[in-house]
N, C-alpha and C. Protein backbone atom coordinates (compact mmCIF):
# COMPACT_ATOMS: atom_id res chain seq x y z
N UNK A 1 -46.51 74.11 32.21
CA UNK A 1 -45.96 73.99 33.57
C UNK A 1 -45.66 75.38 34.12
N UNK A 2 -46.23 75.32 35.19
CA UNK A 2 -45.69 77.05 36.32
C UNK A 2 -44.57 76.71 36.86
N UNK A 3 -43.64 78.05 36.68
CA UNK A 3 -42.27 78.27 37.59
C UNK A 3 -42.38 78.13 38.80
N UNK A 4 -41.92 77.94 39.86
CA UNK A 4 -42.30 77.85 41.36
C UNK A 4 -42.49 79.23 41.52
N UNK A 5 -43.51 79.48 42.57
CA UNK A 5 -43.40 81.17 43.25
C UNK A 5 -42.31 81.28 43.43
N UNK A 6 -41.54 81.26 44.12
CA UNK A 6 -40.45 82.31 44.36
C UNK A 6 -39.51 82.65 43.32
N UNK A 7 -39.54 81.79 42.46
CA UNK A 7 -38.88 82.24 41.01
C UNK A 7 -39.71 83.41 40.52
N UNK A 8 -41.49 83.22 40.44
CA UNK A 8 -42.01 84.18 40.13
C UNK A 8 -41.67 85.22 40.40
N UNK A 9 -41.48 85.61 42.03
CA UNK A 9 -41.10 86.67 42.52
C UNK A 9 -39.86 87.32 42.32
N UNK A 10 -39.22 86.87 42.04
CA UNK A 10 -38.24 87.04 41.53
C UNK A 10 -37.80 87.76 40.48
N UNK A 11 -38.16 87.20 39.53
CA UNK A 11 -38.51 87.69 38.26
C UNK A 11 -39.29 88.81 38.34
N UNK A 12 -40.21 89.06 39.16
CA UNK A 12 -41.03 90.55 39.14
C UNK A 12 -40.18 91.31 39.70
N UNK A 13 -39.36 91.21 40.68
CA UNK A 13 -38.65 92.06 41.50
C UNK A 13 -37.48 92.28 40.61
N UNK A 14 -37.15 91.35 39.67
CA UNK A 14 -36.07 91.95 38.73
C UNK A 14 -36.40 93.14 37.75
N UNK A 15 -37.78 93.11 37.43
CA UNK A 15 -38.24 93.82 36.59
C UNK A 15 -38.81 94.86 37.04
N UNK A 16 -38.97 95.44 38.29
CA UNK A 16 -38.76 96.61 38.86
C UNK A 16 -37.81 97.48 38.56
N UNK A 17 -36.56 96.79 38.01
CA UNK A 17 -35.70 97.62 37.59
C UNK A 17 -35.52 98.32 36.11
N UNK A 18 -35.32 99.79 36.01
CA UNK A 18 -35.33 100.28 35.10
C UNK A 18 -34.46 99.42 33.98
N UNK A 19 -35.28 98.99 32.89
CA UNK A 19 -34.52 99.15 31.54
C UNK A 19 -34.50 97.40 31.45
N UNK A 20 -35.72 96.94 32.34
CA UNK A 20 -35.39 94.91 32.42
C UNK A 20 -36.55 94.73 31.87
N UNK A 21 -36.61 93.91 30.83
CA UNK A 21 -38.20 93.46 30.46
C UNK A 21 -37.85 91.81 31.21
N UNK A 22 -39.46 91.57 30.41
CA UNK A 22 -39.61 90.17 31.08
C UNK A 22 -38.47 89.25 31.06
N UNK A 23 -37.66 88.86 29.85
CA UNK A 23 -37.08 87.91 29.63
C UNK A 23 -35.94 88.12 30.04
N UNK A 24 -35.09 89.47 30.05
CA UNK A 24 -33.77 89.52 30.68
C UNK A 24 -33.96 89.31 32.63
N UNK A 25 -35.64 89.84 32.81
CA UNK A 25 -35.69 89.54 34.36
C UNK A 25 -35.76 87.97 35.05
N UNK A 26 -36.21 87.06 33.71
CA UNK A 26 -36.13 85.68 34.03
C UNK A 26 -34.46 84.82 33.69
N UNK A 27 -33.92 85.72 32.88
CA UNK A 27 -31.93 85.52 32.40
C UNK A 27 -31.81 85.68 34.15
N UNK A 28 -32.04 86.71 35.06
CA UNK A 28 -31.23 86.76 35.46
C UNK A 28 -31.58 86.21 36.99
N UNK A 29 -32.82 85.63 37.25
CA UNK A 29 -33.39 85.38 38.20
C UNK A 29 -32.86 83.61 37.94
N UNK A 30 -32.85 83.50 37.16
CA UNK A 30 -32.12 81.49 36.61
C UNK A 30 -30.62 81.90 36.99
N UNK A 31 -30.45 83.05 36.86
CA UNK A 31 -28.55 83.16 36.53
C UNK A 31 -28.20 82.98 38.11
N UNK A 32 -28.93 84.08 39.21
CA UNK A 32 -28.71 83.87 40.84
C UNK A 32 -29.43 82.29 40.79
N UNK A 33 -30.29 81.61 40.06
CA UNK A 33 -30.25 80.68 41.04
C UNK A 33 -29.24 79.74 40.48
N UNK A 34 -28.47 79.69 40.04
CA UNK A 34 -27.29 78.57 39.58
C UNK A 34 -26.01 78.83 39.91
N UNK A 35 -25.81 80.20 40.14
CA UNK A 35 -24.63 80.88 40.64
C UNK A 35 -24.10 80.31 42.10
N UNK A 36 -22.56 80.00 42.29
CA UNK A 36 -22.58 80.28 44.03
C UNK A 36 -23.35 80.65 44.90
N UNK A 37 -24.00 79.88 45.31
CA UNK A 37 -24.37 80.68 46.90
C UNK A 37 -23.48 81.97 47.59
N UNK A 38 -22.54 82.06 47.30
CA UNK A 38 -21.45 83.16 47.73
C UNK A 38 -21.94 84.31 47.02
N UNK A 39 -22.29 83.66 45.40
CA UNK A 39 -22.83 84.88 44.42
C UNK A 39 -23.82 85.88 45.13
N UNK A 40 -25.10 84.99 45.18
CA UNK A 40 -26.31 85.92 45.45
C UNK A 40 -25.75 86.43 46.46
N UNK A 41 -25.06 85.64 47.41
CA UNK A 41 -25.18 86.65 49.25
C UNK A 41 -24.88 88.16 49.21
N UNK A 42 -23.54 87.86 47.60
CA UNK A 42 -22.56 88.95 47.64
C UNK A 42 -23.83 90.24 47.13
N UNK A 43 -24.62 89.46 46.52
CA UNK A 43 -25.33 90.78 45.63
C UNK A 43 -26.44 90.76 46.71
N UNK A 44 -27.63 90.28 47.55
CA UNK A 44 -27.79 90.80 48.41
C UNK A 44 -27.31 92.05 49.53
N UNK A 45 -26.17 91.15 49.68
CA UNK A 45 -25.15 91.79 50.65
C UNK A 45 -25.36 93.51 50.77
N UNK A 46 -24.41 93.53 49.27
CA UNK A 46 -24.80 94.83 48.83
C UNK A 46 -25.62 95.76 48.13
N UNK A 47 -26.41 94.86 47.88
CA UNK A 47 -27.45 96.05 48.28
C UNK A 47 -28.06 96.70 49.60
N UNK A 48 -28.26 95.59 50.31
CA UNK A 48 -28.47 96.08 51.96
C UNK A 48 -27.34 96.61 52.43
N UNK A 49 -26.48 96.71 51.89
CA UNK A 49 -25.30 97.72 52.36
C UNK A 49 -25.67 99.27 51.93
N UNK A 50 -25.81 99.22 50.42
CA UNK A 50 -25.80 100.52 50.44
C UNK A 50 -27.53 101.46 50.74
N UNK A 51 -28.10 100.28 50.90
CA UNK A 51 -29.51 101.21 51.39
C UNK A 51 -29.45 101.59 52.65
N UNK A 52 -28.88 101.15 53.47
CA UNK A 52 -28.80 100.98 54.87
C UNK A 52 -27.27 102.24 55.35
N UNK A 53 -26.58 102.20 54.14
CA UNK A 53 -25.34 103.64 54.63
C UNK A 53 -25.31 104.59 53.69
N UNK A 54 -25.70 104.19 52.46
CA UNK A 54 -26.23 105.31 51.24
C UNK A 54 -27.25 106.40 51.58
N UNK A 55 -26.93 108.02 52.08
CA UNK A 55 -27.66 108.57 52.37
C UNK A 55 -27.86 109.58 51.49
N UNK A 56 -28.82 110.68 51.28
CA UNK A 56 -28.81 112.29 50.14
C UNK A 56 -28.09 113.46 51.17
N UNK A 57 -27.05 114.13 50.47
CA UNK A 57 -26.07 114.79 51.15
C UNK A 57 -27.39 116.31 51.70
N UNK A 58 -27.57 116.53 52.66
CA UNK A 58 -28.48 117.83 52.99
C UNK A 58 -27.94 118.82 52.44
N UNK A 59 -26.99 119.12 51.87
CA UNK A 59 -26.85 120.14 51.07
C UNK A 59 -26.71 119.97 49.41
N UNK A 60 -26.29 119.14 49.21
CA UNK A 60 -26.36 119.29 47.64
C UNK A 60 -27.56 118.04 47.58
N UNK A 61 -27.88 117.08 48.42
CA UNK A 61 -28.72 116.28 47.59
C UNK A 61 -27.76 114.97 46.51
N UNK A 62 -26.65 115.19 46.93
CA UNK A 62 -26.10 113.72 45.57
C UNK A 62 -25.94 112.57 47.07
N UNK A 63 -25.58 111.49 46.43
CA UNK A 63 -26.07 110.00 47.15
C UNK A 63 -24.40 110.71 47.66
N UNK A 64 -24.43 109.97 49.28
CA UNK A 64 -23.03 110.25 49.72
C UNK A 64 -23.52 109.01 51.15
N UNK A 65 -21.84 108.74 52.03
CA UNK A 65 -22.27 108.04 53.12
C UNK A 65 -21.84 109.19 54.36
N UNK A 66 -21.42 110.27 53.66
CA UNK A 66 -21.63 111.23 54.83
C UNK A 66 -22.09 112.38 54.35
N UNK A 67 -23.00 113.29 55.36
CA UNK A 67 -23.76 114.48 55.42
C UNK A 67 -22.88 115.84 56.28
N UNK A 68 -22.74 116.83 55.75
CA UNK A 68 -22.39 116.71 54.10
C UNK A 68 -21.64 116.01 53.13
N UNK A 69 -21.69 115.74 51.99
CA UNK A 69 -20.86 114.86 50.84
C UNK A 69 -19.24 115.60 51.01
N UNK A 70 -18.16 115.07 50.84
CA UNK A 70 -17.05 115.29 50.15
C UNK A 70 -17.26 116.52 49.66
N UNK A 71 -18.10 116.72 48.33
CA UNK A 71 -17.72 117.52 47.56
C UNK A 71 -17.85 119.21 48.63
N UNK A 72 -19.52 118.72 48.68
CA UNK A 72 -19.55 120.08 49.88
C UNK A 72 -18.83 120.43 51.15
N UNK A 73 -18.10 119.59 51.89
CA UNK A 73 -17.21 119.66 52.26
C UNK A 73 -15.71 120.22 52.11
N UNK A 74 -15.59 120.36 51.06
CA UNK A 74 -14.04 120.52 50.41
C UNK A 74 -14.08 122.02 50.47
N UNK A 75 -13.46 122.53 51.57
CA UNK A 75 -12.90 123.90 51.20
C UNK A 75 -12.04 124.64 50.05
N UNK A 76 -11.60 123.87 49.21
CA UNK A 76 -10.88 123.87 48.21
C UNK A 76 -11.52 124.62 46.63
N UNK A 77 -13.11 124.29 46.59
CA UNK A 77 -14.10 124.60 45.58
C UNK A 77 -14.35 126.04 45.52
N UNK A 78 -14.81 126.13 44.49
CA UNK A 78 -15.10 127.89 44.66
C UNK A 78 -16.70 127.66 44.96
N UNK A 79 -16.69 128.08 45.82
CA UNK A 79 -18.56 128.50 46.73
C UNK A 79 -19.29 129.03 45.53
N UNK A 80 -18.61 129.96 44.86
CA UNK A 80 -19.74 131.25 44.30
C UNK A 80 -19.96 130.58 42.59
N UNK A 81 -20.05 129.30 42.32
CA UNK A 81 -20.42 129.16 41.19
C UNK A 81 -21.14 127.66 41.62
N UNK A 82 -22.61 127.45 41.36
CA UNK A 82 -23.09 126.15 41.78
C UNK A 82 -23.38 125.50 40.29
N UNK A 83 -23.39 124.34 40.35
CA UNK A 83 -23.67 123.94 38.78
C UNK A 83 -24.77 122.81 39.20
N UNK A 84 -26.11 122.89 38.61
CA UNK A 84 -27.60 122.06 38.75
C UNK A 84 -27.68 121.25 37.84
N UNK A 85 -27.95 119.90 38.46
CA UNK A 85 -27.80 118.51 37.92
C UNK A 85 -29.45 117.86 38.23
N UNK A 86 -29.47 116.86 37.27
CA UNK A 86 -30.64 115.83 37.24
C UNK A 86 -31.06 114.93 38.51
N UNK A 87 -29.85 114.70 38.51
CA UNK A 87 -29.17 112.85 39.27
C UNK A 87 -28.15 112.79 39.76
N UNK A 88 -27.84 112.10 40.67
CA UNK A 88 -26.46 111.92 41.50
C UNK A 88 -25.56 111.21 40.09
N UNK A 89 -26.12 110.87 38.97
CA UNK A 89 -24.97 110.29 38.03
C UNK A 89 -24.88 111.23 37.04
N UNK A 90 -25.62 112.21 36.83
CA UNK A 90 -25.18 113.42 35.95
C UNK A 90 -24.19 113.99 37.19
N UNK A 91 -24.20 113.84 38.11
CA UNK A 91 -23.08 114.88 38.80
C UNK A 91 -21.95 113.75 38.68
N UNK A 92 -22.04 112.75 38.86
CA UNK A 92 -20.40 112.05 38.93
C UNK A 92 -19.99 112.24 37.30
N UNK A 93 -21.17 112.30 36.46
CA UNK A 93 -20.33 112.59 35.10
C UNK A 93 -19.47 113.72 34.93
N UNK A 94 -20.03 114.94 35.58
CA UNK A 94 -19.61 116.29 35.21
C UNK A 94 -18.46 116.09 36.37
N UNK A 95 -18.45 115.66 37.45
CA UNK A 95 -17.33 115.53 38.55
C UNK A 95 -15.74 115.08 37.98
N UNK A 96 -15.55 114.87 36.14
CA UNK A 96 -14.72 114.06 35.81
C UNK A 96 -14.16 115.30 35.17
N UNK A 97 -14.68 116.42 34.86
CA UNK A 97 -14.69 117.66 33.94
C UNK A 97 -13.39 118.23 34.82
N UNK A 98 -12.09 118.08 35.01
CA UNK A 98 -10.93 118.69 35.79
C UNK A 98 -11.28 120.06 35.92
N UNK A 99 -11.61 120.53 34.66
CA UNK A 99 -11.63 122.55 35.04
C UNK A 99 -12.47 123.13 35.71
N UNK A 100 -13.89 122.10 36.06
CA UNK A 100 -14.88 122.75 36.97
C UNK A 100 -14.53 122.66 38.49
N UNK A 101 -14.36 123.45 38.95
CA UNK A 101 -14.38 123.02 40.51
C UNK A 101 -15.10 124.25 41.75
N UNK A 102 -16.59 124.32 40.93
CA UNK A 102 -17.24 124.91 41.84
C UNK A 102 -18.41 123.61 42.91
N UNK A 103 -19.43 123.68 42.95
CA UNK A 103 -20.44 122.98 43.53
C UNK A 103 -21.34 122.44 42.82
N UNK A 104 -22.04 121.65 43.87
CA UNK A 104 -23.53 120.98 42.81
C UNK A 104 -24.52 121.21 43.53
N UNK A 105 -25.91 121.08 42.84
CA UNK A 105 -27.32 120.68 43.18
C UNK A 105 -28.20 119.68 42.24
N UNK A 106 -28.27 119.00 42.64
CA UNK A 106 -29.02 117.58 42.03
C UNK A 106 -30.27 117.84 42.47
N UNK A 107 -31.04 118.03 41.09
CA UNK A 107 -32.50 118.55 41.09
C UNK A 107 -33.54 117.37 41.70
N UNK A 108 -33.31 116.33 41.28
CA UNK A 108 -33.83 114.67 41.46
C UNK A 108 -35.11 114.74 40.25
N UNK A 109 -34.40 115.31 39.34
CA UNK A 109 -35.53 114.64 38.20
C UNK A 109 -35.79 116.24 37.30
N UNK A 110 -36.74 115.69 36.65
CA UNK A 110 -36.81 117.24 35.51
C UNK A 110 -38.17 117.40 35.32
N UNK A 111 -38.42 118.57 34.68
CA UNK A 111 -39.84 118.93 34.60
C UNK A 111 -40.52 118.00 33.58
N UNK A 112 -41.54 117.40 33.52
CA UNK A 112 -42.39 116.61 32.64
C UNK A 112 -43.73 117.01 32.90
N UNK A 113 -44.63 118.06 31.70
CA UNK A 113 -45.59 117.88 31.90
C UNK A 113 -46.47 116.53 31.76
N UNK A 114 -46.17 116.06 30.52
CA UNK A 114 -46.83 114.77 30.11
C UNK A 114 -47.23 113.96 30.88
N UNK A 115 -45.74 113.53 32.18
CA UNK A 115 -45.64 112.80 33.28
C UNK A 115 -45.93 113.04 34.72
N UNK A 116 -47.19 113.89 34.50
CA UNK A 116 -47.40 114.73 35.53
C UNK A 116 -45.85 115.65 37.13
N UNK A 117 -44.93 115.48 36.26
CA UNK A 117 -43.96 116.29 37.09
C UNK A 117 -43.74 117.82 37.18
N UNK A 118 -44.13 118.41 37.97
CA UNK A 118 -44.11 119.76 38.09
C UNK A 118 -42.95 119.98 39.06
N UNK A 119 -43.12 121.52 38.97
CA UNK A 119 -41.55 122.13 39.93
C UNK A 119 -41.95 121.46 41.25
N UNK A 120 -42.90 121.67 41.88
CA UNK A 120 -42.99 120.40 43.69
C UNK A 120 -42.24 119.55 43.50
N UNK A 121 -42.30 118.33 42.07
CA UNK A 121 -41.56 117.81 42.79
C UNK A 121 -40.41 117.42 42.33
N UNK A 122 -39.86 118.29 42.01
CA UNK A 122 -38.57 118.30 41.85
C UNK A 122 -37.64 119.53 42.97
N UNK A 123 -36.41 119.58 43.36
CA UNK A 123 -36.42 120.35 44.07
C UNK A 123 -35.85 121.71 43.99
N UNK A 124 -36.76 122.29 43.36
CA UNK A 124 -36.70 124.20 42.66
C UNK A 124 -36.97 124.32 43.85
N UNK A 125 -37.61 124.64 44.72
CA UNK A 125 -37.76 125.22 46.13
C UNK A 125 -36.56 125.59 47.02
N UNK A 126 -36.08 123.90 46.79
CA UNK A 126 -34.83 123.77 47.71
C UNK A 126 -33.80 124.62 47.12
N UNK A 127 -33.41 125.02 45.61
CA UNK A 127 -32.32 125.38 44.97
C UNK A 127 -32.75 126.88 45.53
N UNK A 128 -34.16 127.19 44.84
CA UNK A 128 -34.02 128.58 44.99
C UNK A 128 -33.40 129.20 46.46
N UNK A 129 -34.17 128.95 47.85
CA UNK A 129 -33.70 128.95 49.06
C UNK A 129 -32.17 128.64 49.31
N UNK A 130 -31.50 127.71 48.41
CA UNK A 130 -30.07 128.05 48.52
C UNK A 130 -29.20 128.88 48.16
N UNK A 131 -29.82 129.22 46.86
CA UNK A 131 -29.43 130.50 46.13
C UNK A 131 -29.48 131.67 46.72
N UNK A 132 -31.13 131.74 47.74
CA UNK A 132 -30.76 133.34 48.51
C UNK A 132 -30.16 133.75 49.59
N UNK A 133 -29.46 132.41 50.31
CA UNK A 133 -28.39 132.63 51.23
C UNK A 133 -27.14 132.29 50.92
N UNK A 134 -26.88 131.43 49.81
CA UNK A 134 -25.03 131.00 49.58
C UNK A 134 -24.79 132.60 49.02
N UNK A 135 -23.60 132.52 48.62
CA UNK A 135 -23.40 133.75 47.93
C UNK A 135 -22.64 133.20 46.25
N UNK A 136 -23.80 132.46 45.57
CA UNK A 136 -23.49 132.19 44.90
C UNK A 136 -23.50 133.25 43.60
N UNK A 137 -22.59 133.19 42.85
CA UNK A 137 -22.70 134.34 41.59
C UNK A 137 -22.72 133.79 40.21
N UNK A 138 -22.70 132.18 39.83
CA UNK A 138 -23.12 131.87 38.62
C UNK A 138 -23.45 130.76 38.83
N UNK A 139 -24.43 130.39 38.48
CA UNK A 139 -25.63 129.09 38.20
C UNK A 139 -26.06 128.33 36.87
N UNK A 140 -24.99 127.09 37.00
CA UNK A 140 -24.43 126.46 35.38
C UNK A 140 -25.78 125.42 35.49
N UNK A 141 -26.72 125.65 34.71
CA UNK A 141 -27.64 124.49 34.29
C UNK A 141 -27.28 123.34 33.55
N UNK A 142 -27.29 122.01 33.87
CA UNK A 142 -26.57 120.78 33.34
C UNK A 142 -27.67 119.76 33.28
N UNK A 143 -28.69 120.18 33.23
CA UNK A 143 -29.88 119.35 32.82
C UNK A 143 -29.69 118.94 31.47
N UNK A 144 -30.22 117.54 30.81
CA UNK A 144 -30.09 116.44 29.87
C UNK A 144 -30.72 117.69 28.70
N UNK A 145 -29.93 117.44 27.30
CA UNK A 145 -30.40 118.58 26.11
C UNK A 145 -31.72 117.27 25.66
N UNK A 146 -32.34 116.88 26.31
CA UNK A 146 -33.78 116.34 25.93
C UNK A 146 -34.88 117.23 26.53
N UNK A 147 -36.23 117.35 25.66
CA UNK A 147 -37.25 118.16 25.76
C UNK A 147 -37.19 118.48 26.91
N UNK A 148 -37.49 117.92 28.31
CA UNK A 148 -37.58 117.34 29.88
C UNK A 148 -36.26 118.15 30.41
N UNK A 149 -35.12 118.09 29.75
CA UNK A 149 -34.44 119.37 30.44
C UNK A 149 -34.24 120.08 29.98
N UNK A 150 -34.88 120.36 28.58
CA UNK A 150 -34.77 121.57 28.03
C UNK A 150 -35.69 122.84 28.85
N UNK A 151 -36.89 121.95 29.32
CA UNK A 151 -37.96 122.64 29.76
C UNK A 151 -37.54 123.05 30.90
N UNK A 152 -37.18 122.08 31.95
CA UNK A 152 -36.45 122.19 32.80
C UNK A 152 -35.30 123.46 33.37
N UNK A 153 -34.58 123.60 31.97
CA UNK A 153 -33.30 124.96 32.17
C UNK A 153 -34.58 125.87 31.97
N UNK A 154 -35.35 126.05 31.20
CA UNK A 154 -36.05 127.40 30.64
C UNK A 154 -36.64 128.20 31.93
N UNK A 155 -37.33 126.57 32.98
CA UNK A 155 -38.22 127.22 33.79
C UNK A 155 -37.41 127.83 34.54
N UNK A 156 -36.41 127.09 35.03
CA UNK A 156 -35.32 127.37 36.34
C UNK A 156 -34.60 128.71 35.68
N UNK A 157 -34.30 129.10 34.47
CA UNK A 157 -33.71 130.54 34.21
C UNK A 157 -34.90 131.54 34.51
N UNK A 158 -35.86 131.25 34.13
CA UNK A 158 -37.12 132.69 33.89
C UNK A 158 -37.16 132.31 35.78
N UNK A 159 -37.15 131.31 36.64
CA UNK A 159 -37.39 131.69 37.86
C UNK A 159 -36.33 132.27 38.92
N UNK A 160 -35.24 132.00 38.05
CA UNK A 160 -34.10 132.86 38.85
C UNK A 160 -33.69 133.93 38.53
N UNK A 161 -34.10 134.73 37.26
CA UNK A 161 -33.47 135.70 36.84
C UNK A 161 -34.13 136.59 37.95
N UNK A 162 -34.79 137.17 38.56
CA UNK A 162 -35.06 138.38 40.14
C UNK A 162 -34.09 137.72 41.26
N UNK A 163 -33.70 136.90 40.90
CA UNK A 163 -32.29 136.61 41.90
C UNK A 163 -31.04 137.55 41.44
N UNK A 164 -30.84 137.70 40.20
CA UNK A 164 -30.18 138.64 39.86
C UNK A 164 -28.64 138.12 39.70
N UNK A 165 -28.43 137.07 39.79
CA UNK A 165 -26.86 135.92 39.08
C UNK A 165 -27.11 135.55 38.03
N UNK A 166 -25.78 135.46 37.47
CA UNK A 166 -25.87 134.85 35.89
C UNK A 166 -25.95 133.70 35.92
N UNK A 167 -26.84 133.64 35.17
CA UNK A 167 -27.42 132.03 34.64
C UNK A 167 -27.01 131.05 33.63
N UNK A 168 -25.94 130.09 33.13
CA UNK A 168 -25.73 129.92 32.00
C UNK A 168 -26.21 128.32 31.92
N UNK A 169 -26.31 127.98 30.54
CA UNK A 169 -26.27 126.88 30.46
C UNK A 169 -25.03 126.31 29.65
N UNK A 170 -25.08 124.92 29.89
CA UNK A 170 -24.13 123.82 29.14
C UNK A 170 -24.26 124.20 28.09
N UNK A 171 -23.06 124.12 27.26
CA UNK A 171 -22.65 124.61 25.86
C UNK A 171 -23.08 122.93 25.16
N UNK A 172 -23.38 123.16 23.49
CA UNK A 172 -23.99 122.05 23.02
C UNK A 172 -22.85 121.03 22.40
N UNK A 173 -21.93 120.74 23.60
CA UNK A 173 -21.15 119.76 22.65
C UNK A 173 -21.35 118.47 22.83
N UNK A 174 -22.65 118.13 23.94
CA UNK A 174 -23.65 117.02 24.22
C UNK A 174 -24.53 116.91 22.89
N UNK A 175 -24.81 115.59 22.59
CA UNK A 175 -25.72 115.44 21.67
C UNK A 175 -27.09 115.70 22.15
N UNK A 176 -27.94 116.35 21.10
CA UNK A 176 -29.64 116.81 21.39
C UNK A 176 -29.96 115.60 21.58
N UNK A 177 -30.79 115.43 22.99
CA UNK A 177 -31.35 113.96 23.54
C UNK A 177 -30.90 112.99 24.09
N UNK A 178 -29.43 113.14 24.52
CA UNK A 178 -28.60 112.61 25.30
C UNK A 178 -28.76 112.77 26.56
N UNK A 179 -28.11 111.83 27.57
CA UNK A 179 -27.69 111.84 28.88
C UNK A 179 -26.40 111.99 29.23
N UNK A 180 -26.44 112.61 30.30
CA UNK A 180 -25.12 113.55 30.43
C UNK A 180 -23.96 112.12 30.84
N UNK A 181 -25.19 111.22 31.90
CA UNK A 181 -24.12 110.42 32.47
C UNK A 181 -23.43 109.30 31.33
N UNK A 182 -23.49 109.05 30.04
CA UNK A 182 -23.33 108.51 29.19
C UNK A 182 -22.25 109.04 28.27
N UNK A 183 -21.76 110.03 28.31
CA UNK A 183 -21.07 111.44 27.68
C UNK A 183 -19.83 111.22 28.16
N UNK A 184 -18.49 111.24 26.94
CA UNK A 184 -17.30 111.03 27.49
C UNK A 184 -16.66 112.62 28.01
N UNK A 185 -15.44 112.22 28.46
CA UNK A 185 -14.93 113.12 29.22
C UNK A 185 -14.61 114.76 28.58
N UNK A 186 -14.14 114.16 27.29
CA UNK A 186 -13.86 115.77 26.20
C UNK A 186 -15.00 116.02 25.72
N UNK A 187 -15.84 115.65 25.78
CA UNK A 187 -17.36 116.01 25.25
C UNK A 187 -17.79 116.99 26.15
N UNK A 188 -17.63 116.45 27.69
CA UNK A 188 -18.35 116.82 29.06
C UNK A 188 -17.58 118.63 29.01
N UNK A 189 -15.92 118.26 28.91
CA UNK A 189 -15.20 119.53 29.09
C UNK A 189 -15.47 120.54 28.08
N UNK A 190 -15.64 120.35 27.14
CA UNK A 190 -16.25 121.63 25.79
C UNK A 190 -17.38 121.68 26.25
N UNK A 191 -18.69 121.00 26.72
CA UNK A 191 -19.72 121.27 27.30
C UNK A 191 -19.80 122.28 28.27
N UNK A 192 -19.04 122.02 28.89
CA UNK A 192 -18.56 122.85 30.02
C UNK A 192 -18.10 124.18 29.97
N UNK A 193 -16.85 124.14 28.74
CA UNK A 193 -16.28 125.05 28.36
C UNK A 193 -16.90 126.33 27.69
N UNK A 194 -18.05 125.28 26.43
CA UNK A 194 -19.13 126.19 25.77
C UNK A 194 -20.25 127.25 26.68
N UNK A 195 -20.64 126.74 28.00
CA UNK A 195 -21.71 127.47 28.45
C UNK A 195 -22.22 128.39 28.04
N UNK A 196 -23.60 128.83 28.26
CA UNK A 196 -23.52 130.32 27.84
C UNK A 196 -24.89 130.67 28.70
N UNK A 197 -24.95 131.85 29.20
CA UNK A 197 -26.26 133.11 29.31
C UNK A 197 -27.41 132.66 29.17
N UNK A 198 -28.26 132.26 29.82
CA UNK A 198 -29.83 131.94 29.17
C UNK A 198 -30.90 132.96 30.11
């Protein structure tokens, strides 16, 4: 016996999402349809909420509902130290770190040769061009200690060093092959704390 289409669809559209195979996308496509009607609306709801006011901040690039974000906004930060992130959720991780309180740049992804990702498209262009007008004076690399941002810090140090700021990276109190956004808070702060020179 076939599921009705729109269950089908369903189920595919669940599995669009990172990290759903088939069977948790059919758990959960049975789960909205048995749930309240109030249920699904609510999870519709919001999602068309936040696609529709969820915007990328023009200066740092992290998900915000205003341009510029909070963070870049806050006169309070020190300007002259930017710290370069993966993802808008590697930055809310490191955002928990109390002693940092310079800036961000959210790269939107990391170098992968394998995966055909090169510096285009990620945004080295955009960082570098920010770098030669902020007056920034240290540039904390916070890319994931997996191959992909390992490669990632290497390229972005050898392309900024004729910028002539110190470059450091995250100190290793992240586990090799970890994600930052997964990483508790005293982990994040010795990470932080460790940096060093690359």
């Amino acid at each position: 016996m076939k599921r009705p289409e729109p269950i089908e669809k369903m189920i595919e559209a669940f599995r669009l999402l990172p990290g759903i195979g088939p069977k948790m996308a059919e758990r959960l496509s049975y789960y909205v349809l048995k749930a309240p009607a109030s249920v699904a609306e609510r999870l519709i709801g919001s999602i068309r909420e936040a696609r529709d006011t969820v915007k990328l901040c023009g200066r740092c690039f992290n998900v915000s509902e205003i341009d510029p974000c909070a963070i870049c906004s806050d006169t309070e930060r020190n300007d002259s130290i930017l710290c370069v992130v993966e993802t808008p959720q590697d930055l809310l991780a490191l955002s928990r770190v109390k002693d940092f309180n310079g800036l961000y740049f959210v790269l939107g992804g990391a170098l992968s040769p394998l995966d055909a990702v090169g510096p285009d498209d990620i945004r080295v262009e955009l960082l570098i061009n920010r770098l030669k007008k902020d007056k920034i004076r240290e540039l904390i690399i916070a890319t994931d200690t997996d191959s992909k941002g390992e490669t990632t810090a290497l390229y972005l140090a050898e392309q900024l060093r004729p910028l002539g700021l110190k470059v450091t990276r995250l100190g290793y109190g992240l586990p090799v092959g970890g994600d930052l956004e997964y990483a508790d808070e005293i982990t994040l702060t010795r990470a932080m704390e460790g940096r060093r020179e690359i």
